[in-house]
PDB file of N, CA and C in Angstrom:
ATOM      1  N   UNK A   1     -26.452-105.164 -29.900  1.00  0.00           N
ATOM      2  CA  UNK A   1     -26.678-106.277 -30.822  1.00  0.00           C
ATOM      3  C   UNK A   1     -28.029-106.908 -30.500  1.00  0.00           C
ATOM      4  N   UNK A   2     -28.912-107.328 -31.326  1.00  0.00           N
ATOM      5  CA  UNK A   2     -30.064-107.829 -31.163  1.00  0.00           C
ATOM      6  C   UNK A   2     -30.174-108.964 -31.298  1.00  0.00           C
ATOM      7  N   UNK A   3     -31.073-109.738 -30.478  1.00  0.00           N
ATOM      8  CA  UNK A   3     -31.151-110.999 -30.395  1.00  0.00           C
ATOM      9  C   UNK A   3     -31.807-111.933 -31.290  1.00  0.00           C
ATOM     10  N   UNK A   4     -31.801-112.677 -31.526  1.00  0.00           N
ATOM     11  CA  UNK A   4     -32.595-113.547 -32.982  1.00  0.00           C
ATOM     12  C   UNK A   4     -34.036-113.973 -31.943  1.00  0.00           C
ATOM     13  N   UNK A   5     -34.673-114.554 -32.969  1.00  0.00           N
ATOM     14  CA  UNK A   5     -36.163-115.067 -32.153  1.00  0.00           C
ATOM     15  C   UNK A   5     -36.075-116.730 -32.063  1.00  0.00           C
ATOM     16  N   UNK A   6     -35.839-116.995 -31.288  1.00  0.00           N
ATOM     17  CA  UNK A   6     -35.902-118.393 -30.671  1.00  0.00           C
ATOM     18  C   UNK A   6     -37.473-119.468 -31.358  1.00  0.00           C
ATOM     19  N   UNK A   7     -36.726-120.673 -31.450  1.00  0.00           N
ATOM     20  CA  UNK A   7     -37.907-121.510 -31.879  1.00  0.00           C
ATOM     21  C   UNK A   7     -38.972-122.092 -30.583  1.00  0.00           C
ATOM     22  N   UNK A   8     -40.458-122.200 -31.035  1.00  0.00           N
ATOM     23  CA  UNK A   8     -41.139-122.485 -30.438  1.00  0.00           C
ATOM     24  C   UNK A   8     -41.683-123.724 -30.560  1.00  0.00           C
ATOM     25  N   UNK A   9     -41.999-124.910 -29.943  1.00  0.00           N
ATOM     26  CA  UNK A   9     -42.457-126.028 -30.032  1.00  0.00           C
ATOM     27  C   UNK A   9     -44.178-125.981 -29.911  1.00  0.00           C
ATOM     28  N   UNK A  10     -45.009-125.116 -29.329  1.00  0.00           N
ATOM     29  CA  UNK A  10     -45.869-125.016 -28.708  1.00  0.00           C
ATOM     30  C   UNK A  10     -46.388-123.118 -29.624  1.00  0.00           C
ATOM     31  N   UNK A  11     -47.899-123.111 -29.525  1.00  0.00           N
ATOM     32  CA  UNK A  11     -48.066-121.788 -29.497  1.00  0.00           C
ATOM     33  C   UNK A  11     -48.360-121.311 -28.055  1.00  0.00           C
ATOM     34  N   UNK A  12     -48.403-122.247 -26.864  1.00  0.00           N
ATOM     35  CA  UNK A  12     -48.151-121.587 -25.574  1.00  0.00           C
ATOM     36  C   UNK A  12     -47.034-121.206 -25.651  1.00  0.00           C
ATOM     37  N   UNK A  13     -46.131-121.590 -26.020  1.00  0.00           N
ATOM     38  CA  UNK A  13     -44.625-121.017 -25.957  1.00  0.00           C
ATOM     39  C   UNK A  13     -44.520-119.849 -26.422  1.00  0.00           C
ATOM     40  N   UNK A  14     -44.932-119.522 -27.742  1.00  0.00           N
ATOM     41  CA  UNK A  14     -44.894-118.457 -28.009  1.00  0.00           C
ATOM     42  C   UNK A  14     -45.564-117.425 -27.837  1.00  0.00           C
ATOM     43  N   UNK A  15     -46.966-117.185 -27.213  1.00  0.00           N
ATOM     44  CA  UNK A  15     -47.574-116.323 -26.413  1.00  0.00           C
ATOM     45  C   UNK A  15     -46.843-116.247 -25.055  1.00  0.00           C
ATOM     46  N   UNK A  16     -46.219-117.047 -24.624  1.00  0.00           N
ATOM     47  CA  UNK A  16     -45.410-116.890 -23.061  1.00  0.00           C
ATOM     48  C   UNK A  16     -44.462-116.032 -23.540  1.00  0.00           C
ATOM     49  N   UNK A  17     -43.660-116.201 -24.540  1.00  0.00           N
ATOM     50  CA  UNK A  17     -42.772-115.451 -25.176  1.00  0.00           C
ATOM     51  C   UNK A  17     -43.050-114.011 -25.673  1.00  0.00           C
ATOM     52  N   UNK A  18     -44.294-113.765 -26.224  1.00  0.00           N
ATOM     53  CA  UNK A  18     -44.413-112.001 -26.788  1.00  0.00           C
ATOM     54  C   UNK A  18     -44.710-111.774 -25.335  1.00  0.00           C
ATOM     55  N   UNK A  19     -45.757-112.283 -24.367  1.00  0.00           N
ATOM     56  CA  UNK A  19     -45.968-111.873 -22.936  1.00  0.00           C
ATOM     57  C   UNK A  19     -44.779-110.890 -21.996  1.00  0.00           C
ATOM     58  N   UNK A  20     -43.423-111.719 -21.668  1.00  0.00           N
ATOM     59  CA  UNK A  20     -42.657-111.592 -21.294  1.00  0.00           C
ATOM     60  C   UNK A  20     -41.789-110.675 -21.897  1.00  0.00           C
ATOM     61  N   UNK A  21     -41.136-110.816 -23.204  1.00  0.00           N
ATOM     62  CA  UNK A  21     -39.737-110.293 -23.453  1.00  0.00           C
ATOM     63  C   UNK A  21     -39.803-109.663 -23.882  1.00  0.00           C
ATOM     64  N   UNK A  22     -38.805-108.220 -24.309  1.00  0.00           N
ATOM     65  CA  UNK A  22     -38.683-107.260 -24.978  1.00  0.00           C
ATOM     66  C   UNK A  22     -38.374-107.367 -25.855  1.00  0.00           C
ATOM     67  N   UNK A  23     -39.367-107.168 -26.818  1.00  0.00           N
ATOM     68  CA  UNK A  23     -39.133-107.520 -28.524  1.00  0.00           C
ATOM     69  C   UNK A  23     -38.006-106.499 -29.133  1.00  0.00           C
ATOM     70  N   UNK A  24     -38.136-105.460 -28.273  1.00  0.00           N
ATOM     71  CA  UNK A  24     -37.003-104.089 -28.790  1.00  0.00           C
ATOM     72  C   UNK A  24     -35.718-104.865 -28.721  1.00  0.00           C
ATOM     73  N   UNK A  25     -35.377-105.705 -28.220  1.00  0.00           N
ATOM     74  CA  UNK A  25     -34.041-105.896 -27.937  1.00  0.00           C
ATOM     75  C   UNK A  25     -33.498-107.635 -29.254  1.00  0.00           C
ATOM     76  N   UNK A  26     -34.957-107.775 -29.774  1.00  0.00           N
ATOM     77  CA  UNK A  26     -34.888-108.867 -30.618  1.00  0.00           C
ATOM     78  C   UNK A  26     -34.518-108.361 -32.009  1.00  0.00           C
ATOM     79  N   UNK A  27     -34.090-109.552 -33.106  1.00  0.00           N
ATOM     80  CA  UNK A  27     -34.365-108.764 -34.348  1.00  0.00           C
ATOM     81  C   UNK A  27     -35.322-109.343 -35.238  1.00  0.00           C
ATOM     82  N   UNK A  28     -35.954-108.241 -35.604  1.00  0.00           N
ATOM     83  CA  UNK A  28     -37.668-108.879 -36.233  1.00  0.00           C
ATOM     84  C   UNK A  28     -37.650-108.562 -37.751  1.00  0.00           C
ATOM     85  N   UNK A  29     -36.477-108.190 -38.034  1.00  0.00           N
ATOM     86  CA  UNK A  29     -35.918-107.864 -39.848  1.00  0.00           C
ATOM     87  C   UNK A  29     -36.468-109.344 -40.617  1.00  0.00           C
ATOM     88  N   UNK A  30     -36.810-111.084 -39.933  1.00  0.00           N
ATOM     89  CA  UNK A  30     -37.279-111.756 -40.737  1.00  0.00           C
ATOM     90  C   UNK A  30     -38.642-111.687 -40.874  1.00  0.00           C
ATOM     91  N   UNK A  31     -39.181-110.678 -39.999  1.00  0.00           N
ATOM     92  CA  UNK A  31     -40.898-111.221 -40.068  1.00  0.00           C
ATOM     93  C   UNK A  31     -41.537-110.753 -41.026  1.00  0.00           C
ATOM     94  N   UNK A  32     -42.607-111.310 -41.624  1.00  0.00           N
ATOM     95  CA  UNK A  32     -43.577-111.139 -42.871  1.00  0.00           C
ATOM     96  C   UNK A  32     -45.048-110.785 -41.939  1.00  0.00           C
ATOM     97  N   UNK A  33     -45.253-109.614 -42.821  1.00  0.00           N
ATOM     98  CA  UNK A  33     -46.959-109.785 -42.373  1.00  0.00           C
ATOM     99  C   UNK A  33     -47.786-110.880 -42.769  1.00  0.00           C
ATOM    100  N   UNK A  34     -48.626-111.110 -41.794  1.00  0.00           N
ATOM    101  CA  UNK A  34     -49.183-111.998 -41.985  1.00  0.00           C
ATOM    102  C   UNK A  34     -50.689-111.781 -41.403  1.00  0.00           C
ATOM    103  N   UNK A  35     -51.677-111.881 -42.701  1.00  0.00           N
ATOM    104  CA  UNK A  35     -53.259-112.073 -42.534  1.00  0.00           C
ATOM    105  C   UNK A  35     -53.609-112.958 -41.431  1.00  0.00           C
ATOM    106  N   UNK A  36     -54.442-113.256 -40.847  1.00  0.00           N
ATOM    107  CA  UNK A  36     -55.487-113.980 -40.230  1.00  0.00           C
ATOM    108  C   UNK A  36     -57.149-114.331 -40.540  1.00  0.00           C
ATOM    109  N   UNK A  37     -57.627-115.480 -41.015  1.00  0.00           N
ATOM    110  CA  UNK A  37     -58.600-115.332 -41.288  1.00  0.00           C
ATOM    111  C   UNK A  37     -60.151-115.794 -40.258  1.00  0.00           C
ATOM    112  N   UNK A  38     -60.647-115.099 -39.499  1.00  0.00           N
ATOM    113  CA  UNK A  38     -61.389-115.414 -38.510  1.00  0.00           C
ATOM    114  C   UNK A  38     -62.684-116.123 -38.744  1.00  0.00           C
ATOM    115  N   UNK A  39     -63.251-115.446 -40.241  1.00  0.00           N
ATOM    116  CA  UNK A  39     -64.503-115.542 -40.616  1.00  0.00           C
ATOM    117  C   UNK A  39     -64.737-116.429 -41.247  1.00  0.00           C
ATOM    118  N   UNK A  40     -65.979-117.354 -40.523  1.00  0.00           N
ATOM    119  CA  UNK A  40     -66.114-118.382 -41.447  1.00  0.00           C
ATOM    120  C   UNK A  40     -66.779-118.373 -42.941  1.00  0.00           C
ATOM    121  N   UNK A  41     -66.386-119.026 -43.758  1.00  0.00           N
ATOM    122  CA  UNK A  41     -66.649-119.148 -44.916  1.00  0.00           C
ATOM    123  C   UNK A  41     -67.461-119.864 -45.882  1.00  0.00           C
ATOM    124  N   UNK A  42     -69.136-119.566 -45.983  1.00  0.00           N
ATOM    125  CA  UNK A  42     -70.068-120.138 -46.365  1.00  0.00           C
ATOM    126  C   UNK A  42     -70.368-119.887 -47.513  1.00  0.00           C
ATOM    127  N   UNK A  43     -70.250-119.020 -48.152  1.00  0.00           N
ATOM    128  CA  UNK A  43     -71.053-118.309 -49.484  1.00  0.00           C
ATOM    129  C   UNK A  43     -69.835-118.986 -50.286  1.00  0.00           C
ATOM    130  N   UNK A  44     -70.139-118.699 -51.856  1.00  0.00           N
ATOM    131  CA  UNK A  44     -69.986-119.340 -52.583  1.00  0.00           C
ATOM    132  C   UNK A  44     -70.137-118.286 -53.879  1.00  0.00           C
ATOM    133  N   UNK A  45     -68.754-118.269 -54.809  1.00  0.00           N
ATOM    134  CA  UNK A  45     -68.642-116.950 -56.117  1.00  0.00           C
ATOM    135  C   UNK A  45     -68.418-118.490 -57.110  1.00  0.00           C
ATOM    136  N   UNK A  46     -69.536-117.849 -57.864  1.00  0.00           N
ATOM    137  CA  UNK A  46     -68.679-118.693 -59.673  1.00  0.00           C
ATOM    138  C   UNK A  46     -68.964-117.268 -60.251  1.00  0.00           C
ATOM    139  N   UNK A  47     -67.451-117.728 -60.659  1.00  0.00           N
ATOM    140  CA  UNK A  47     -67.692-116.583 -62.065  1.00  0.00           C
ATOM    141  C   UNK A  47     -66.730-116.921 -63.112  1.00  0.00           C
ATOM    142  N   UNK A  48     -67.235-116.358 -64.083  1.00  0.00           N
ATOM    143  CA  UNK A  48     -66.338-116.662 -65.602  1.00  0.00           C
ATOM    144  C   UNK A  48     -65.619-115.582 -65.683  1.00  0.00           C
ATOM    145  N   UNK A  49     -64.461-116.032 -66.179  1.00  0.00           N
ATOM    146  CA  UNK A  49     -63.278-114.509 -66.905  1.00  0.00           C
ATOM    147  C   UNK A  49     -62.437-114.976 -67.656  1.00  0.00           C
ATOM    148  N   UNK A  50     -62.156-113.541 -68.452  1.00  0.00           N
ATOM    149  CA  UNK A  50     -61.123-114.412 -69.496  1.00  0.00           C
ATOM    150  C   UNK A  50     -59.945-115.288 -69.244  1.00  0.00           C
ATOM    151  N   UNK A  51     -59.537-115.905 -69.802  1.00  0.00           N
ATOM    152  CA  UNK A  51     -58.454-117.032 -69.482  1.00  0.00           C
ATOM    153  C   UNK A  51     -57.154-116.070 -68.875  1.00  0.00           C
ATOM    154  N   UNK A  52     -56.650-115.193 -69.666  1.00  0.00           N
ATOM    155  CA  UNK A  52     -55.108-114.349 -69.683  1.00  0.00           C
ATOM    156  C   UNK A  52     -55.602-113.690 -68.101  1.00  0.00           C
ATOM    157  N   UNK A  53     -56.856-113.157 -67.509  1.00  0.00           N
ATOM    158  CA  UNK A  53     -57.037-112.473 -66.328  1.00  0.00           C
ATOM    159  C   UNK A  53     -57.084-113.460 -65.248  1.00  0.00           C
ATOM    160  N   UNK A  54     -57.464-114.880 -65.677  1.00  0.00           N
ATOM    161  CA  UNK A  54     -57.278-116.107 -64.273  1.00  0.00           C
ATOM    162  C   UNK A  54     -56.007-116.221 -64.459  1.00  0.00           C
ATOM    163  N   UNK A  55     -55.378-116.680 -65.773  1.00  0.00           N
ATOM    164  CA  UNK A  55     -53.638-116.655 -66.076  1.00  0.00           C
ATOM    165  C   UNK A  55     -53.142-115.329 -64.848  1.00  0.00           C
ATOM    166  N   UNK A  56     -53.413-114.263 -64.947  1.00  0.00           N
ATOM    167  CA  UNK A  56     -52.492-113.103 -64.246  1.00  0.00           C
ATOM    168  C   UNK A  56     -53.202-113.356 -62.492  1.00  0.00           C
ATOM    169  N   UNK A  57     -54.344-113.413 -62.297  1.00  0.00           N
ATOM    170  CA  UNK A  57     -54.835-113.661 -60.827  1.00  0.00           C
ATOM    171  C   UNK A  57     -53.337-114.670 -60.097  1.00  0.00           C
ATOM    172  N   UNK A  58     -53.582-115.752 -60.756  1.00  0.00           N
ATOM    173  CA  UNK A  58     -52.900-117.115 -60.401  1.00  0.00           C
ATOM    174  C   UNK A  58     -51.481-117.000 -60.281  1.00  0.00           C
ATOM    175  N   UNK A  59     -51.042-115.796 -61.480  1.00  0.00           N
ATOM    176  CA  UNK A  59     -49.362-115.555 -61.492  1.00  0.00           C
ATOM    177  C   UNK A  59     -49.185-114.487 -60.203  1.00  0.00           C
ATOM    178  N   UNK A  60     -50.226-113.891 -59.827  1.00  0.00           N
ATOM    179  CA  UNK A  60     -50.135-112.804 -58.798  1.00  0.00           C
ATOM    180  C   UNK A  60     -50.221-113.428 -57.082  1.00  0.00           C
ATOM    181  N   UNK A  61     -51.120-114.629 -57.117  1.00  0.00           N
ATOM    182  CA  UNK A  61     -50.981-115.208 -55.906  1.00  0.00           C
ATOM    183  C   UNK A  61     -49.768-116.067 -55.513  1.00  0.00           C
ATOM    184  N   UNK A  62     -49.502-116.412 -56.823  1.00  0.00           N
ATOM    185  CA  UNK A  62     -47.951-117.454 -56.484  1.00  0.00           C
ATOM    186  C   UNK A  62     -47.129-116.523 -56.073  1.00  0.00           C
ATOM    187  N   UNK A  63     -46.541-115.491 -56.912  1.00  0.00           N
ATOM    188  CA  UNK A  63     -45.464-114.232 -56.361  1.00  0.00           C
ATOM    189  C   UNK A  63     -45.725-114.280 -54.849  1.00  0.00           C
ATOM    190  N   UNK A  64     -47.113-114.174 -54.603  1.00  0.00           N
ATOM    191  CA  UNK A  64     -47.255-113.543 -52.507  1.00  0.00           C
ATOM    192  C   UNK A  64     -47.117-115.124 -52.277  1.00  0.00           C
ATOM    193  N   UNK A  65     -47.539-115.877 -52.443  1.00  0.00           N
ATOM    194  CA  UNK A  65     -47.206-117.476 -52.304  1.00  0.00           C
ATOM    195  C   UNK A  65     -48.207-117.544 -51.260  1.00  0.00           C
ATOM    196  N   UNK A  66     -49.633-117.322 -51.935  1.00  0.00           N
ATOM    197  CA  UNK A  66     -50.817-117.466 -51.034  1.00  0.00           C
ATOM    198  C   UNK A  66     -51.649-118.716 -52.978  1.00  0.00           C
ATOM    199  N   UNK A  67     -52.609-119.263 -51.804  1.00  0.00           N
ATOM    200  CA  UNK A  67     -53.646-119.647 -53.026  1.00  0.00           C
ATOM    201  C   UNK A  67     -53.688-118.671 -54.273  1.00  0.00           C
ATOM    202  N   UNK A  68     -54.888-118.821 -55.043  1.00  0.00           N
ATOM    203  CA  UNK A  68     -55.248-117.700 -55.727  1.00  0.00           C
ATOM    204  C   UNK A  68     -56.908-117.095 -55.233  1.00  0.00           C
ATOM    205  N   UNK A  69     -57.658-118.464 -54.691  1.00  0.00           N
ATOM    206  CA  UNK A  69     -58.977-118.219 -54.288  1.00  0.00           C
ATOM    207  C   UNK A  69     -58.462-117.038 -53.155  1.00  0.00           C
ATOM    208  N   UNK A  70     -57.463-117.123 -52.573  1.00  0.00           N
ATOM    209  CA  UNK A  70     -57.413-116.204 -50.935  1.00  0.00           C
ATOM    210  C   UNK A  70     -57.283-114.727 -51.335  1.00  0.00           C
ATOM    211  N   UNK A  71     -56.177-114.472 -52.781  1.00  0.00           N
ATOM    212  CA  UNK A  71     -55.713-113.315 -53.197  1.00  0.00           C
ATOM    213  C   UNK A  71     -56.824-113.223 -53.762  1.00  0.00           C
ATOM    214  N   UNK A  72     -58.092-113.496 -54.389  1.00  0.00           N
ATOM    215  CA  UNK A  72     -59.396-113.042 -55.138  1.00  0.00           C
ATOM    216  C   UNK A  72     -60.242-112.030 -53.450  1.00  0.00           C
ATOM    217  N   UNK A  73     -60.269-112.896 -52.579  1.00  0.00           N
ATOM    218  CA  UNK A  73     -60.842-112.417 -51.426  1.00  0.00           C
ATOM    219  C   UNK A  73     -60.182-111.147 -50.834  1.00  0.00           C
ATOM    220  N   UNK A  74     -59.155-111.470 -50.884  1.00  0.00           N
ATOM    221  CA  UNK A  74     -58.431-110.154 -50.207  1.00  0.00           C
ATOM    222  C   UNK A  74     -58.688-109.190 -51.357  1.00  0.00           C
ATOM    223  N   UNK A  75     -58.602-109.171 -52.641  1.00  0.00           N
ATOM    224  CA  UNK A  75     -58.815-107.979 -53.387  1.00  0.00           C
ATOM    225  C   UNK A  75     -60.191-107.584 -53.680  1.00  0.00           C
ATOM    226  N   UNK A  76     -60.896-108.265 -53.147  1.00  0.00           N
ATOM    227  CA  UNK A  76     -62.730-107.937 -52.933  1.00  0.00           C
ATOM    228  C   UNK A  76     -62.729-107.459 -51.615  1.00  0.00           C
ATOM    229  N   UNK A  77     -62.286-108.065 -50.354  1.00  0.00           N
ATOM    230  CA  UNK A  77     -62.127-107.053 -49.247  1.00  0.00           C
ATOM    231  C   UNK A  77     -61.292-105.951 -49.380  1.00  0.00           C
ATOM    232  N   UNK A  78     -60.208-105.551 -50.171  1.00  0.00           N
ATOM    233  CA  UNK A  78     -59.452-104.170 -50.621  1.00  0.00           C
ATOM    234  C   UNK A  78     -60.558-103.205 -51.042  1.00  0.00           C
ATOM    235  N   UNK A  79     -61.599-103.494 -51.868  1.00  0.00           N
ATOM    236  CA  UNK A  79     -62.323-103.143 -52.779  1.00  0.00           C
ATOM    237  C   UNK A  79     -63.445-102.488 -51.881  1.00  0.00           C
ATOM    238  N   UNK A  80     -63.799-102.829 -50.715  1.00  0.00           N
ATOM    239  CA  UNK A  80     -64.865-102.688 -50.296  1.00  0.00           C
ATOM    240  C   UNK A  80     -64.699-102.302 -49.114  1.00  0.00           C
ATOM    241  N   UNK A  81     -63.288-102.261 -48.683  1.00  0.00           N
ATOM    242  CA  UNK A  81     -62.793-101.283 -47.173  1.00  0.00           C
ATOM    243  C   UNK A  81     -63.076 -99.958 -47.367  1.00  0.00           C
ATOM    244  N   UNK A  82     -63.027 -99.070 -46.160  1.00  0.00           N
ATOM    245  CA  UNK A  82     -63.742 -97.809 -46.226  1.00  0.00           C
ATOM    246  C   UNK A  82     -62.116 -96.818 -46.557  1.00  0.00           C
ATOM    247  N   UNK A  83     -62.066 -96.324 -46.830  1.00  0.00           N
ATOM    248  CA  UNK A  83     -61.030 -95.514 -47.174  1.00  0.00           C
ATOM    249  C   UNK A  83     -61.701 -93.658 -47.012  1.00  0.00           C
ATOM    250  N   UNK A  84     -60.195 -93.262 -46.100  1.00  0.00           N
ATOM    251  CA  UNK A  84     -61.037 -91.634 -45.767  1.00  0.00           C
ATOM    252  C   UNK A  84     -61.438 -90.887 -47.193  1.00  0.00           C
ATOM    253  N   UNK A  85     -62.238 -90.057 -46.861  1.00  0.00           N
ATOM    254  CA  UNK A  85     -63.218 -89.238 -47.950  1.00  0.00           C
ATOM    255  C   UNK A  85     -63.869 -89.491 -48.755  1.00  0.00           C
ATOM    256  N   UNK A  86     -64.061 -91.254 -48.923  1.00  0.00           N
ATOM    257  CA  UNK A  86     -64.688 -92.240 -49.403  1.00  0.00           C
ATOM    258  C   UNK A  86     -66.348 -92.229 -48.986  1.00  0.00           C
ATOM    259  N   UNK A  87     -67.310 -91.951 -49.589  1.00  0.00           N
ATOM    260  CA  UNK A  87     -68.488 -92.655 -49.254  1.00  0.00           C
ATOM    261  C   UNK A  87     -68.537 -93.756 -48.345  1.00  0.00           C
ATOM    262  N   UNK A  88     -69.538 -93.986 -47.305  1.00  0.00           N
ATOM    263  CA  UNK A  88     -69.317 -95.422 -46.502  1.00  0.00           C
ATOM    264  C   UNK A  88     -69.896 -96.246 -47.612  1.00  0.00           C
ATOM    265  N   UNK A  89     -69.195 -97.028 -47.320  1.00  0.00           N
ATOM    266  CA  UNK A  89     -69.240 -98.323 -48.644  1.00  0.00           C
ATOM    267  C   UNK A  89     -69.639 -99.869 -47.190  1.00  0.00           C
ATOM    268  N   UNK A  90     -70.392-100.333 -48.165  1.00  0.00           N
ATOM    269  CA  UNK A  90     -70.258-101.793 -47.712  1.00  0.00           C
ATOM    270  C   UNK A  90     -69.046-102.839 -46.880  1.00  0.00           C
ATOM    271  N   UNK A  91     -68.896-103.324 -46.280  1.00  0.00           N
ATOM    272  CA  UNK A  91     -68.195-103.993 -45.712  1.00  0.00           C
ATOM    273  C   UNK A  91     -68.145-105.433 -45.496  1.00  0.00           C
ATOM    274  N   UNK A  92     -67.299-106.191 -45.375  1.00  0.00           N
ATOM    275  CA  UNK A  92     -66.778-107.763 -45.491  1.00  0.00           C
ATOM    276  C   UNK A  92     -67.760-108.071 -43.877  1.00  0.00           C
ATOM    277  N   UNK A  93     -67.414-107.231 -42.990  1.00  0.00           N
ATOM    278  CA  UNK A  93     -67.654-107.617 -41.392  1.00  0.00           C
ATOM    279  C   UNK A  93     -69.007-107.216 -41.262  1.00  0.00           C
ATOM    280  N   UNK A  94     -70.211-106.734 -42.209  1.00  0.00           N
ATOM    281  CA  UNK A  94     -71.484-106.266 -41.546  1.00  0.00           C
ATOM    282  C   UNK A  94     -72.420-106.961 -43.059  1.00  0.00           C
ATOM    283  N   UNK A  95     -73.382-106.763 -42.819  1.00  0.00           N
ATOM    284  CA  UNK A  95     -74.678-107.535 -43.835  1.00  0.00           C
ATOM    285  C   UNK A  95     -75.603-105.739 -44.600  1.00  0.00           C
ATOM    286  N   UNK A  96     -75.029-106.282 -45.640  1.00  0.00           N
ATOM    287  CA  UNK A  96     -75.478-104.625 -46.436  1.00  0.00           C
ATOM    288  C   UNK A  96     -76.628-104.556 -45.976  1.00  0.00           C
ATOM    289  N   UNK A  97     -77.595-105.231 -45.781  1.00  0.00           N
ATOM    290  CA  UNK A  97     -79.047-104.904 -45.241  1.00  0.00           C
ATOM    291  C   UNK A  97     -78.710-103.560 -44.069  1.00  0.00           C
ATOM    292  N   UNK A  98     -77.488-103.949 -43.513  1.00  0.00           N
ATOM    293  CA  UNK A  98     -77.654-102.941 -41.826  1.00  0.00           C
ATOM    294  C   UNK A  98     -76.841-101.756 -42.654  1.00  0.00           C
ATOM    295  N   UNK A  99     -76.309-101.607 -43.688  1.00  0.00           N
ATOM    296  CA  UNK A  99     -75.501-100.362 -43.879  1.00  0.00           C
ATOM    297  C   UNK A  99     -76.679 -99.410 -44.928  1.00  0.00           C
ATOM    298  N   UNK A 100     -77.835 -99.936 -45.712  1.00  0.00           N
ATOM    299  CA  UNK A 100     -78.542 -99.492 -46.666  1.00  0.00           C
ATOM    300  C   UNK A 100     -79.633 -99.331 -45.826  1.00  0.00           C
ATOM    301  N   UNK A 101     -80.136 -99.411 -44.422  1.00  0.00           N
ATOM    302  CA  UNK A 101     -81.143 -99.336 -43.622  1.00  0.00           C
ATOM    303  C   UNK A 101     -81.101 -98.340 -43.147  1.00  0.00           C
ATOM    304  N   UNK A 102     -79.793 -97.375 -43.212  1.00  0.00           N
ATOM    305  CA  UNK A 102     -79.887 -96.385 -42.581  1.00  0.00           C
ATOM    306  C   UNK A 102     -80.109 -95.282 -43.319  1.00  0.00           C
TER     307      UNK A 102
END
């Protein structure tokens, strides 16, 4: 029988916690993936689109129950990850100057 995951008051607590225990023996059937966003965020998109395509953006971020600005980003970083047999393409983590220099 597997154990449930205990509440944490602290995120020391819970790094003491993945540290230590055997997650094999926990049950992790509630966990959601979950993004992290490291990079700070300076630049700046306007753009126009038709109404019914911000209508569907907006109906698509509520379903994941993220913003809609976050689900626009993540599907521009989808867009621009390298995928095998893919041409190297541009990337979110480097400055196209260093990928077109070569």
């Amino acid at each position: 029988m597997s154990k449930p995951i205990p509440k944490f008051s602290t995120d020391a607590e819970a790094a003491r916690f993945i540290e230590e225990a055997d997650l094999s023996t926990h049950d992790l059937s509630g966990f959601v993936r979950t993004r992290f966003e490291f990079q700070p965020k300076a630049a700046q998109l306007n753009m126009r689109l038709p109404q019914l395509l911000l209508e569907a953006v907006k109906a698509s971020a509520k379903a994941r129950g993220i913003p809609y600005t976050r689900f626009v980003r993540e599907t521009l970083e989808h867009a621009v990850a390298p995928r095998k047999g893919a041409p190297k393409a541009v990337t979110f983590d480097q400055p196209a100057a260093k990928v077109f220099d070569k």
